[in-house]
N, C-alpha and C. Protein backbone atom coordinates (compact mmCIF):
# COMPACT_ATOMS: atom_id res chain seq x y z
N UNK A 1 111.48 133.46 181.78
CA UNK A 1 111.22 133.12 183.17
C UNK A 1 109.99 132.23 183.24
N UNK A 2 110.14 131.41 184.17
CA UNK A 2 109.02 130.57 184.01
C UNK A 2 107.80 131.21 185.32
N UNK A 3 106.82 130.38 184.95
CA UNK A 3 105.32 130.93 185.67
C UNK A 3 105.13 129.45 186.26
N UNK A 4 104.86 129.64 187.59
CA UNK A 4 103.96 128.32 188.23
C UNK A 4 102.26 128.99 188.50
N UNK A 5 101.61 127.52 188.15
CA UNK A 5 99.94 127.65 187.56
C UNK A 5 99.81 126.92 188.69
N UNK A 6 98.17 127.47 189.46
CA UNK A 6 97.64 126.47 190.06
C UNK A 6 96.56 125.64 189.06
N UNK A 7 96.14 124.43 189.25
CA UNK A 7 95.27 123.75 188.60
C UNK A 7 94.18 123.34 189.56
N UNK A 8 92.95 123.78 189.81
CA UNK A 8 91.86 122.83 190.56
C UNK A 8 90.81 122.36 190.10
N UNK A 9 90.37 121.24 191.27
CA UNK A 9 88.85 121.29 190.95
C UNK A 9 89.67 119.81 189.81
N UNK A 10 90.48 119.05 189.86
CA UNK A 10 90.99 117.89 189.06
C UNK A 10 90.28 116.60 189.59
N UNK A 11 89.48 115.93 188.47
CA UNK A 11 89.42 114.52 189.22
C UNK A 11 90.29 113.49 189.39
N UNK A 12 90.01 113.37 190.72
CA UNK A 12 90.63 112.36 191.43
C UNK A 12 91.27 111.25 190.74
N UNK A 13 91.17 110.63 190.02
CA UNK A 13 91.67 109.91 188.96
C UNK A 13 92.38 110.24 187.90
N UNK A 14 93.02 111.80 187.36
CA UNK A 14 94.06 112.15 186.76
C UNK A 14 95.37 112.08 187.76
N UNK A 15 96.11 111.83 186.28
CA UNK A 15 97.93 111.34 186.99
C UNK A 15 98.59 112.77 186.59
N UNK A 16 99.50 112.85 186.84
CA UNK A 16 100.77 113.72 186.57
C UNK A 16 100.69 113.49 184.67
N UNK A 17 100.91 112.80 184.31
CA UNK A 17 101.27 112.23 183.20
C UNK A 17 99.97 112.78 181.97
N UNK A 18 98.75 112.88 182.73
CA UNK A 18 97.28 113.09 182.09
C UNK A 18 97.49 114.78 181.73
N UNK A 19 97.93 115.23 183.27
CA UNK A 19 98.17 116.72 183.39
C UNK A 19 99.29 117.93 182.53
N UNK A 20 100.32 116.68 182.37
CA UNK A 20 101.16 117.16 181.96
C UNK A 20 101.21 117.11 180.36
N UNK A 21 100.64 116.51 179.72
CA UNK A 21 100.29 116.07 178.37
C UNK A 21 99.15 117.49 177.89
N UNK A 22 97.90 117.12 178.75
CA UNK A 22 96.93 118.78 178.77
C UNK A 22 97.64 119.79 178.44
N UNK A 23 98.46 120.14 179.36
CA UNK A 23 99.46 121.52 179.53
C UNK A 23 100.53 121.70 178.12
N UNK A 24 100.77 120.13 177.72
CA UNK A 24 102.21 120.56 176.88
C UNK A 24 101.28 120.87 175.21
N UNK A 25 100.27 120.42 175.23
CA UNK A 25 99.58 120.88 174.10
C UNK A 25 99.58 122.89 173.90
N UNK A 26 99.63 123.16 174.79
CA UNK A 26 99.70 124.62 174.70
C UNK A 26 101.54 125.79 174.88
N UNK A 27 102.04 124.37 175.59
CA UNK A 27 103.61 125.04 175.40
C UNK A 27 104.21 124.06 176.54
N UNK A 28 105.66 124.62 176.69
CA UNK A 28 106.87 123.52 177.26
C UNK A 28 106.32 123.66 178.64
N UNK A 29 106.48 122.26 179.50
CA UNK A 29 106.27 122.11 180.79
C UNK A 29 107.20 121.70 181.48
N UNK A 30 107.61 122.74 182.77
CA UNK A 30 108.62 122.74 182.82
C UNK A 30 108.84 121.31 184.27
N UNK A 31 107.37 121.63 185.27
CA UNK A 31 107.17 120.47 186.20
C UNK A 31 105.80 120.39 186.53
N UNK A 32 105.52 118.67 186.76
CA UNK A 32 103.96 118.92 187.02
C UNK A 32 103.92 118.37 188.38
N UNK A 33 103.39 119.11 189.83
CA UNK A 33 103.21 118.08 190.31
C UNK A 33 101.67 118.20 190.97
N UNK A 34 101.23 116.99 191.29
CA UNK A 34 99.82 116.64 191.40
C UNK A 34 99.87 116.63 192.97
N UNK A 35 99.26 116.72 193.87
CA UNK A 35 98.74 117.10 195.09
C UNK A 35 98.35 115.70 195.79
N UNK A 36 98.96 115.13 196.20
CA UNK A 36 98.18 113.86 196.74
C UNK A 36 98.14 113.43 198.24
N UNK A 37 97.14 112.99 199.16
CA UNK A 37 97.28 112.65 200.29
C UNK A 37 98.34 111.92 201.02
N UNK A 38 99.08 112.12 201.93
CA UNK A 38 99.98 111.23 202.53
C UNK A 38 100.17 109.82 202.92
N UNK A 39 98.88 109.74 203.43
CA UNK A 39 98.45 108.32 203.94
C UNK A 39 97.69 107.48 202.80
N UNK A 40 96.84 108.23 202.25
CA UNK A 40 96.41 106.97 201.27
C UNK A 40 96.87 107.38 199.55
N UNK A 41 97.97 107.91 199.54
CA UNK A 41 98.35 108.29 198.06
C UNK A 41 97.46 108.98 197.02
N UNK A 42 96.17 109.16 197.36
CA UNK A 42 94.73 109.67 196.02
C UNK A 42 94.87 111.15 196.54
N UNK A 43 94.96 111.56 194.76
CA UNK A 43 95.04 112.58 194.48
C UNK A 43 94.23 113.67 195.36
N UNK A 44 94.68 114.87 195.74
CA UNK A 44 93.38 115.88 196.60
C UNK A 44 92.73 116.53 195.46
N UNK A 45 92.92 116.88 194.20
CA UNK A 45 92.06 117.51 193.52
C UNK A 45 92.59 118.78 192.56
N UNK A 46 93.84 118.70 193.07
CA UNK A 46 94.77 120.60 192.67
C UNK A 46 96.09 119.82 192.22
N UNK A 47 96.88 120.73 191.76
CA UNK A 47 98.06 120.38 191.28
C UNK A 47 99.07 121.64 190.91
N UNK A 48 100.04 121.76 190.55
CA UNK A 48 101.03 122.87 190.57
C UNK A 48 101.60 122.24 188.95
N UNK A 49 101.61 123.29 188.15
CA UNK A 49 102.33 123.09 186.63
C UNK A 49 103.23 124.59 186.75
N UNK A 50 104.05 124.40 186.14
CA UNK A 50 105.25 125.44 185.72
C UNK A 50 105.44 125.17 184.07
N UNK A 51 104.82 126.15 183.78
CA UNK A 51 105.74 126.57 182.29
C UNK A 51 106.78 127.03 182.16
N UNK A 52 107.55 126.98 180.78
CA UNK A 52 108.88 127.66 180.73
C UNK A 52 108.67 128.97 180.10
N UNK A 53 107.39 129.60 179.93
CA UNK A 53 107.58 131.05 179.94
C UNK A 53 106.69 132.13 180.15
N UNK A 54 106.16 132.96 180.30
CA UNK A 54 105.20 133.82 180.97
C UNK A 54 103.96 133.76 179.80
N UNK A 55 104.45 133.59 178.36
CA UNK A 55 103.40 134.07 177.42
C UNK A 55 102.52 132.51 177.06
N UNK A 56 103.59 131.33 177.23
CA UNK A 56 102.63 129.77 177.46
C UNK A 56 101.90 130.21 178.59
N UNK A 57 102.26 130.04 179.88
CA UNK A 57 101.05 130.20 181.09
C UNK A 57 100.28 131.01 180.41
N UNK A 58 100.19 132.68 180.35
CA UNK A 58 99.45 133.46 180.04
C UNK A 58 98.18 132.20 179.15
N UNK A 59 98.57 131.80 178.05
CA UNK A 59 97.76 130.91 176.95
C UNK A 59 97.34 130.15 177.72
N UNK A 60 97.65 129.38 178.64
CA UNK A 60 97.39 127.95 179.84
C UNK A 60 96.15 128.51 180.24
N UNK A 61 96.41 129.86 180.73
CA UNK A 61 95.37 130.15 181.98
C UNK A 61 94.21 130.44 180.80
N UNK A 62 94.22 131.34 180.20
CA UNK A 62 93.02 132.10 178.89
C UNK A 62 92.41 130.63 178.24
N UNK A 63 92.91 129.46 178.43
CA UNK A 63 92.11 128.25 177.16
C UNK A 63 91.92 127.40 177.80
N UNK A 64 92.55 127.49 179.46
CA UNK A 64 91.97 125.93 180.12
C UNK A 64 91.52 126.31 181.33
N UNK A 65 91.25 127.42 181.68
CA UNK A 65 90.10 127.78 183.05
C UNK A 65 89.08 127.67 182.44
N UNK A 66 88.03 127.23 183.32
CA UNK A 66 86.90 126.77 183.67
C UNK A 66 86.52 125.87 182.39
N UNK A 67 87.88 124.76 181.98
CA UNK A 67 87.43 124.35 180.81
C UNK A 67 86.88 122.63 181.67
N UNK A 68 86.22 122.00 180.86
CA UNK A 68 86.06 120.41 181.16
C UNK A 68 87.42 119.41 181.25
N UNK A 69 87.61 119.00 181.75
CA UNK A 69 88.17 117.85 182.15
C UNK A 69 87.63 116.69 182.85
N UNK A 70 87.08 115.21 182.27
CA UNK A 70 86.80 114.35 182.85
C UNK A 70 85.25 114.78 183.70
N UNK A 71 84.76 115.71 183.24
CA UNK A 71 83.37 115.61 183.52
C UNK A 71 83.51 116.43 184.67
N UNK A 72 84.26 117.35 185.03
CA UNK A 72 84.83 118.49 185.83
C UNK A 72 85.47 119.59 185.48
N UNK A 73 85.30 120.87 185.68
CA UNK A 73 85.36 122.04 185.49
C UNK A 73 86.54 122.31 186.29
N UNK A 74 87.73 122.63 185.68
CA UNK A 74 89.00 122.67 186.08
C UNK A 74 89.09 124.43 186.72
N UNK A 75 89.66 124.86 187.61
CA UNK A 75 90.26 126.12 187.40
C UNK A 75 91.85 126.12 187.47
N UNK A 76 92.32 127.41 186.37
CA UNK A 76 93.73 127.43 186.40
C UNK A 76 94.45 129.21 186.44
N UNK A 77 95.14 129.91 187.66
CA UNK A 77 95.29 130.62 187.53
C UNK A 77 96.83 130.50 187.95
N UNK A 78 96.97 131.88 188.43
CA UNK A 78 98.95 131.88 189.19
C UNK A 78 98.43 131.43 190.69
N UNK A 79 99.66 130.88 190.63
CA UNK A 79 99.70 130.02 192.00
C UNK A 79 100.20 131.48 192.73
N UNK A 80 99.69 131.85 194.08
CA UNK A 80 100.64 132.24 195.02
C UNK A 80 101.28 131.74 196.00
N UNK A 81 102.51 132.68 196.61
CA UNK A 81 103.08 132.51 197.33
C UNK A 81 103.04 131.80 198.77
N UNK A 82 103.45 130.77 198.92
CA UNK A 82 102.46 129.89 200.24
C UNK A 82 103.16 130.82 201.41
N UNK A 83 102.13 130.90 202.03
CA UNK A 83 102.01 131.69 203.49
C UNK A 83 102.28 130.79 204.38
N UNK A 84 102.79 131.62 205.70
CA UNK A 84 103.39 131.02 206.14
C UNK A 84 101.81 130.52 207.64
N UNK A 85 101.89 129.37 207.91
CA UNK A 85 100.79 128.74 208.93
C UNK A 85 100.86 128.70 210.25
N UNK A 86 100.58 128.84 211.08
CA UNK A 86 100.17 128.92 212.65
C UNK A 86 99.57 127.41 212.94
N UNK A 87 100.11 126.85 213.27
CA UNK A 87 99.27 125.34 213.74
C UNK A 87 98.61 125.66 215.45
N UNK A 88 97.61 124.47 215.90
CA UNK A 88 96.67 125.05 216.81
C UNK A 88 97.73 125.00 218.19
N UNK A 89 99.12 124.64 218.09
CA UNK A 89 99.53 125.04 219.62
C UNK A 89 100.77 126.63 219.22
N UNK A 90 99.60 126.72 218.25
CA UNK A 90 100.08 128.60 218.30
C UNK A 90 102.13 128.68 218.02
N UNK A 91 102.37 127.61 217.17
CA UNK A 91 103.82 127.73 216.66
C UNK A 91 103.30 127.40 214.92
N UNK A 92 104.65 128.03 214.30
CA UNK A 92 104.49 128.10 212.65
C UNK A 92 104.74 126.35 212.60
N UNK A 93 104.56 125.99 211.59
CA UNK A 93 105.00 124.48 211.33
C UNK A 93 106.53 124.43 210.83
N UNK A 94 107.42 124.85 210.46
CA UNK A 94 108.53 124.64 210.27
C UNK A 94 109.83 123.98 211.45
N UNK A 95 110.22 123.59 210.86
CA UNK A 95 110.97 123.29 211.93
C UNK A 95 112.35 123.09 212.32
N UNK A 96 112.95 124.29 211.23
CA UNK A 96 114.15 125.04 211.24
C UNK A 96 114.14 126.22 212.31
N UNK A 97 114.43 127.13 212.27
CA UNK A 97 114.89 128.05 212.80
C UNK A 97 113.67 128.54 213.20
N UNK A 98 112.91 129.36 214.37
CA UNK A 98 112.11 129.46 214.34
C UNK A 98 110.68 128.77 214.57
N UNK A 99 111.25 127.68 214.87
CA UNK A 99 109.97 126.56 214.46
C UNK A 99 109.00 126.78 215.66
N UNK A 100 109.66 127.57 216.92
CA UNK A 100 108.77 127.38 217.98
C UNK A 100 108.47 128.63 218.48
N UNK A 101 108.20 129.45 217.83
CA UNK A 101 107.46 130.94 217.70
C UNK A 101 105.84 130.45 218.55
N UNK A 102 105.70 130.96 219.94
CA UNK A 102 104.38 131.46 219.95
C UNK A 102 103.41 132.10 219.80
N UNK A 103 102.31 132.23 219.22
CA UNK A 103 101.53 133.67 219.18
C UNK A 103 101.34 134.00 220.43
N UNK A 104 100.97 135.74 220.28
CA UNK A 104 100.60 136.56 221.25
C UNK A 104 99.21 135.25 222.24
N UNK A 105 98.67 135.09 223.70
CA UNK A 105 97.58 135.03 223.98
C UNK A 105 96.42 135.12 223.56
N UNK A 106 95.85 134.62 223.38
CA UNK A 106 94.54 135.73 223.19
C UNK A 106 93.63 136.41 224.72
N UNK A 107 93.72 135.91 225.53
CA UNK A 107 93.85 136.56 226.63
C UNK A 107 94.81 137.64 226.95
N UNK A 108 95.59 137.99 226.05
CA UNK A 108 96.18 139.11 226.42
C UNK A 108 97.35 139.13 227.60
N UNK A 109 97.90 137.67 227.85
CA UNK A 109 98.50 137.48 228.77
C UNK A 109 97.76 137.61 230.23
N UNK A 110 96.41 137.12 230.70
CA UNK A 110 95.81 136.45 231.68
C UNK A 110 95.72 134.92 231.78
N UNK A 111 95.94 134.82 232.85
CA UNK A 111 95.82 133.23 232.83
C UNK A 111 94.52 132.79 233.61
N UNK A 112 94.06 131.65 233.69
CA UNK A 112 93.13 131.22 233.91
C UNK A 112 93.53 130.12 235.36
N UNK A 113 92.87 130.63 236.54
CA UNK A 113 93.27 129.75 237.68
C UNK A 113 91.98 129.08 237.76
């Protein structure tokens, strides 16, 4: 079974290709992908790697957290599960089923005249 790794703390100037080379020195990679801004394409700093098996990650995480990279101190642990977000007009961001969930008030259901 494979393991997805978070990677942070990457400078801005590593590619997919830099990352994925790092990683395959220690075992098979199964996907790398690098984190990058929408609008201007540069990298944010983090990235997502998947190994193809629990005992490579295990090795990933033990030999390349808090190791150097490019004059930066990388961290690499298990990625979790992305949660789900509340954007500020109080609906989740999705925009399937569900997409227009309000939260409770915070007034408690008073309104303001």
């Amino acid at each position: 079974m494979s393991k997805r790794l978070f990677v942070g703390g990457l400078p801005y100037s590593t590619s997919e290709a830099d990352l994925k080379e790092l990683f395959e020195k220690i075992g098979v990679v199964t996907s790398c992908d690098l984190i990058t801004d929408k609008f201007t394409n540069q990298s944010k700093g983090f990235a997502f790697v998947e190994m193809e098996n629990d005992a490579d990650a295990d090795s990933a995480i033990e030999k390349l957290n808090n190791s150097d990279l490019g004059g930066r101190k990388i961290v690499v642990s298990i990625a979790r599960p992305r949660e789900e977000r509340i954007n500020d007009f109080g609906r989740n961001n999705s925009y399937g089923s569900g997409g227009y969930k309000f939260q409770r008030d915070r007034n408690r259901g008073q309104r303001r005249y």
